[in-house]
N, C-alpha and C. Protein backbone atom coordinates (compact mmCIF):
# COMPACT_ATOMS: atom_id res chain seq x y z
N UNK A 1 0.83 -1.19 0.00
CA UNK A 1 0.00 0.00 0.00
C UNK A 1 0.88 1.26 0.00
N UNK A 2 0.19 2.52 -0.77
CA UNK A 2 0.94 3.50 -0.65
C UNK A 2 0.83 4.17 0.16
N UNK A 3 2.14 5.09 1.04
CA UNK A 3 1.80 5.85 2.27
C UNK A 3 1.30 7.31 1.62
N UNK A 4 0.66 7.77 2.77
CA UNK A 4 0.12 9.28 2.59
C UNK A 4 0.19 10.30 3.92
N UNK A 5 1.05 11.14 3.38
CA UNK A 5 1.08 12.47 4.85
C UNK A 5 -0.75 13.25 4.65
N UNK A 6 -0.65 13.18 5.89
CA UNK A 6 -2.06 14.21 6.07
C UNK A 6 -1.88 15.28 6.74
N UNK A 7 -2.56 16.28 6.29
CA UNK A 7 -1.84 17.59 7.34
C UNK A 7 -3.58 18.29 7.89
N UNK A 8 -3.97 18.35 8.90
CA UNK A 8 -4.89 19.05 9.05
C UNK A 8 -4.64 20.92 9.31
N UNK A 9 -5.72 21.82 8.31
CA UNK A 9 -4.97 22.87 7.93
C UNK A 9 -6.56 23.78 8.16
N UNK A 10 -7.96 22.89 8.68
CA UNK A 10 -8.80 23.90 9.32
C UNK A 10 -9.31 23.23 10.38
N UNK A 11 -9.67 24.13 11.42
CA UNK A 11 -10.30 23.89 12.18
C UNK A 11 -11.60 23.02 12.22
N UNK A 12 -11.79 22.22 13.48
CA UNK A 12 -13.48 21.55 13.72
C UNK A 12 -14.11 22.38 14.52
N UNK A 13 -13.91 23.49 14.56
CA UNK A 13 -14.66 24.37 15.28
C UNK A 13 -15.95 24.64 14.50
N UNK A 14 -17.04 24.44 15.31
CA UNK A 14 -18.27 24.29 14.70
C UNK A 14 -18.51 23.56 13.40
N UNK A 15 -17.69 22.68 13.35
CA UNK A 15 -18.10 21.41 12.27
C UNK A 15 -19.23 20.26 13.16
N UNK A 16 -19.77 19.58 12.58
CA UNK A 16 -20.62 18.20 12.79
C UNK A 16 -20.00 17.67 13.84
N UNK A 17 -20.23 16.80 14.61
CA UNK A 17 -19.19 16.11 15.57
C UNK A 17 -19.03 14.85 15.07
N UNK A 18 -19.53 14.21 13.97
CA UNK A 18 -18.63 13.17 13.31
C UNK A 18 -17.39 13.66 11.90
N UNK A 19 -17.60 14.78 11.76
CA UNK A 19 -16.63 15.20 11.24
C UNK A 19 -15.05 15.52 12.29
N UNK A 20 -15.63 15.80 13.70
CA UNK A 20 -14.41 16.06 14.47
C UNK A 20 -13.99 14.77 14.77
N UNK A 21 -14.88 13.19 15.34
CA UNK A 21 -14.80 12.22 15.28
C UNK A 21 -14.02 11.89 14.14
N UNK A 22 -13.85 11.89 13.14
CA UNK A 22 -13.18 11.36 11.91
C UNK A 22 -11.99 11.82 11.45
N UNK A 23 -11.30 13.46 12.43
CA UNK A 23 -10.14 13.67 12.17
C UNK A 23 -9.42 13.47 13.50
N UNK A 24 -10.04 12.90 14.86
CA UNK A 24 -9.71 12.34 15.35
C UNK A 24 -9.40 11.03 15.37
N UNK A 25 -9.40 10.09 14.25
CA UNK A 25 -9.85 8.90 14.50
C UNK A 25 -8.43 8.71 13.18
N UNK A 26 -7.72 9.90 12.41
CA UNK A 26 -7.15 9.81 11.21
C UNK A 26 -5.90 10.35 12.43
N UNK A 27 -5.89 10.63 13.58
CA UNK A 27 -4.78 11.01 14.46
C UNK A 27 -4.53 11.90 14.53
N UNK A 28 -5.14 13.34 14.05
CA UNK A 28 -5.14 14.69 13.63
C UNK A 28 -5.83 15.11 15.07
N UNK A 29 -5.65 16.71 14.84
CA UNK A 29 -6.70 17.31 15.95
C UNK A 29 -6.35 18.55 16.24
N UNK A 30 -5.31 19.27 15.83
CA UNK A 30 -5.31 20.66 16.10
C UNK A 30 -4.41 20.74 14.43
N UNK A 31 -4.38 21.80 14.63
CA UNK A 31 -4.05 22.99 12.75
C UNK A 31 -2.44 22.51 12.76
N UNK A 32 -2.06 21.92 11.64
CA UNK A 32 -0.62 21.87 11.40
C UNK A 32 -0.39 20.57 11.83
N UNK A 33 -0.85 20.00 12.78
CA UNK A 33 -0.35 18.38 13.02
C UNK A 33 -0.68 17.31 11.36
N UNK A 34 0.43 16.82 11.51
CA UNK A 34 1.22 15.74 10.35
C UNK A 34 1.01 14.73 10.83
N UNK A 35 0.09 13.83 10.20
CA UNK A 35 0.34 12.59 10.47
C UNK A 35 0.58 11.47 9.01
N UNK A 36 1.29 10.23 9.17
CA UNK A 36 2.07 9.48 8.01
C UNK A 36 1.01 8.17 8.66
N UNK A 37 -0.09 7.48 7.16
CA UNK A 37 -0.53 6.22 7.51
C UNK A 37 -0.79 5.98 5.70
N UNK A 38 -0.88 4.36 6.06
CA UNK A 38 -0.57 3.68 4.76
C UNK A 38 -1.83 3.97 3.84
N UNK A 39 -2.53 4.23 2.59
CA UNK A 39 -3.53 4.23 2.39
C UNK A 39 -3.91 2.97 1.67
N UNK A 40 -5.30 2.75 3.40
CA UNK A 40 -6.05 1.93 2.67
C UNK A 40 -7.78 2.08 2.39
N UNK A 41 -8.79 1.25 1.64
CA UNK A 41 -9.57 2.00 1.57
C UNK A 41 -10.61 2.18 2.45
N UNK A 42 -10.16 2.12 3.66
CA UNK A 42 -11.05 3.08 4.80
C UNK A 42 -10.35 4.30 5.13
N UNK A 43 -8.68 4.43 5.07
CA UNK A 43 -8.37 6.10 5.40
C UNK A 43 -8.72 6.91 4.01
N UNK A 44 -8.98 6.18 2.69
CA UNK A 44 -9.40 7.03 2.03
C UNK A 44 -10.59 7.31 2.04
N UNK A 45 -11.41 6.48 2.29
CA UNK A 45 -12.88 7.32 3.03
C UNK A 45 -13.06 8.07 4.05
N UNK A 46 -11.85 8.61 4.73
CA UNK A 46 -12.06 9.36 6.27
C UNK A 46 -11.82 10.64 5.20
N UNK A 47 -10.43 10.04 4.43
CA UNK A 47 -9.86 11.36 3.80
C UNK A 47 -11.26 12.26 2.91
N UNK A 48 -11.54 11.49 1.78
CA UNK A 48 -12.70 11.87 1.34
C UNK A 48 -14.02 12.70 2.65
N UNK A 49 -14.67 12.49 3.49
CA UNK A 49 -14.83 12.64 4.76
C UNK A 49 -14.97 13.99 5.11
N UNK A 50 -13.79 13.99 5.02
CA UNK A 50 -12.98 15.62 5.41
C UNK A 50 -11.57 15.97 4.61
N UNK A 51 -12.21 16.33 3.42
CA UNK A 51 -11.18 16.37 2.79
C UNK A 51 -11.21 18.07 2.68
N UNK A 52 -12.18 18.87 3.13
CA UNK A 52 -11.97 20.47 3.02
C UNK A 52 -11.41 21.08 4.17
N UNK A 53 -11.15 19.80 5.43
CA UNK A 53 -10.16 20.23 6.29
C UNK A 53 -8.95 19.43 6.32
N UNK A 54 -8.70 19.06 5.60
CA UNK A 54 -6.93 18.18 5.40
C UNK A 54 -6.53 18.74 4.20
N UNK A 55 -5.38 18.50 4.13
CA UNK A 55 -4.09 18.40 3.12
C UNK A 55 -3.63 17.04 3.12
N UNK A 56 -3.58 16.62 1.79
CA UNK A 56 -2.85 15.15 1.49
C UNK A 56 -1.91 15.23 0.45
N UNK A 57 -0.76 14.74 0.85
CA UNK A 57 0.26 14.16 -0.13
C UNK A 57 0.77 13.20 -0.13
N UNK A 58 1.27 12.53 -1.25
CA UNK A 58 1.66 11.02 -1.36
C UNK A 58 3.34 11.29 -0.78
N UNK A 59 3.33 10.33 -0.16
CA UNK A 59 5.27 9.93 0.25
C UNK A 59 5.83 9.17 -0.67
């Protein structure tokens, strides 16, 4: 599987609370934290998810 950096780059402030659930759950949680996981196809459905509060790039 290929890895993928995720960068969370907005806030869950006043988002849904399964949207905050789901960038908690991707290991994220405050602005600027990086996290590195392999993609498979459930982190690409978190990614998809919340993809207008992440940044993704392939490693």
């Amino acid at each position: 599987m290929a890895k993928v950096r995720i960068s969370q780059v907005r806030s869950t402030i006043g988002r849904p609370e399964r949207q905050k659930r789901t960038i908690k759950a991707l290991g994220l949680g405050r602005i600027d934290k990086v996290v590195e996981v392999e993609l498979t196809p459930q982190i690409s459905g978190m990614i998809d998810k919340v993809s207008h509060l992440v940044s993704v790039t392939e490693v």
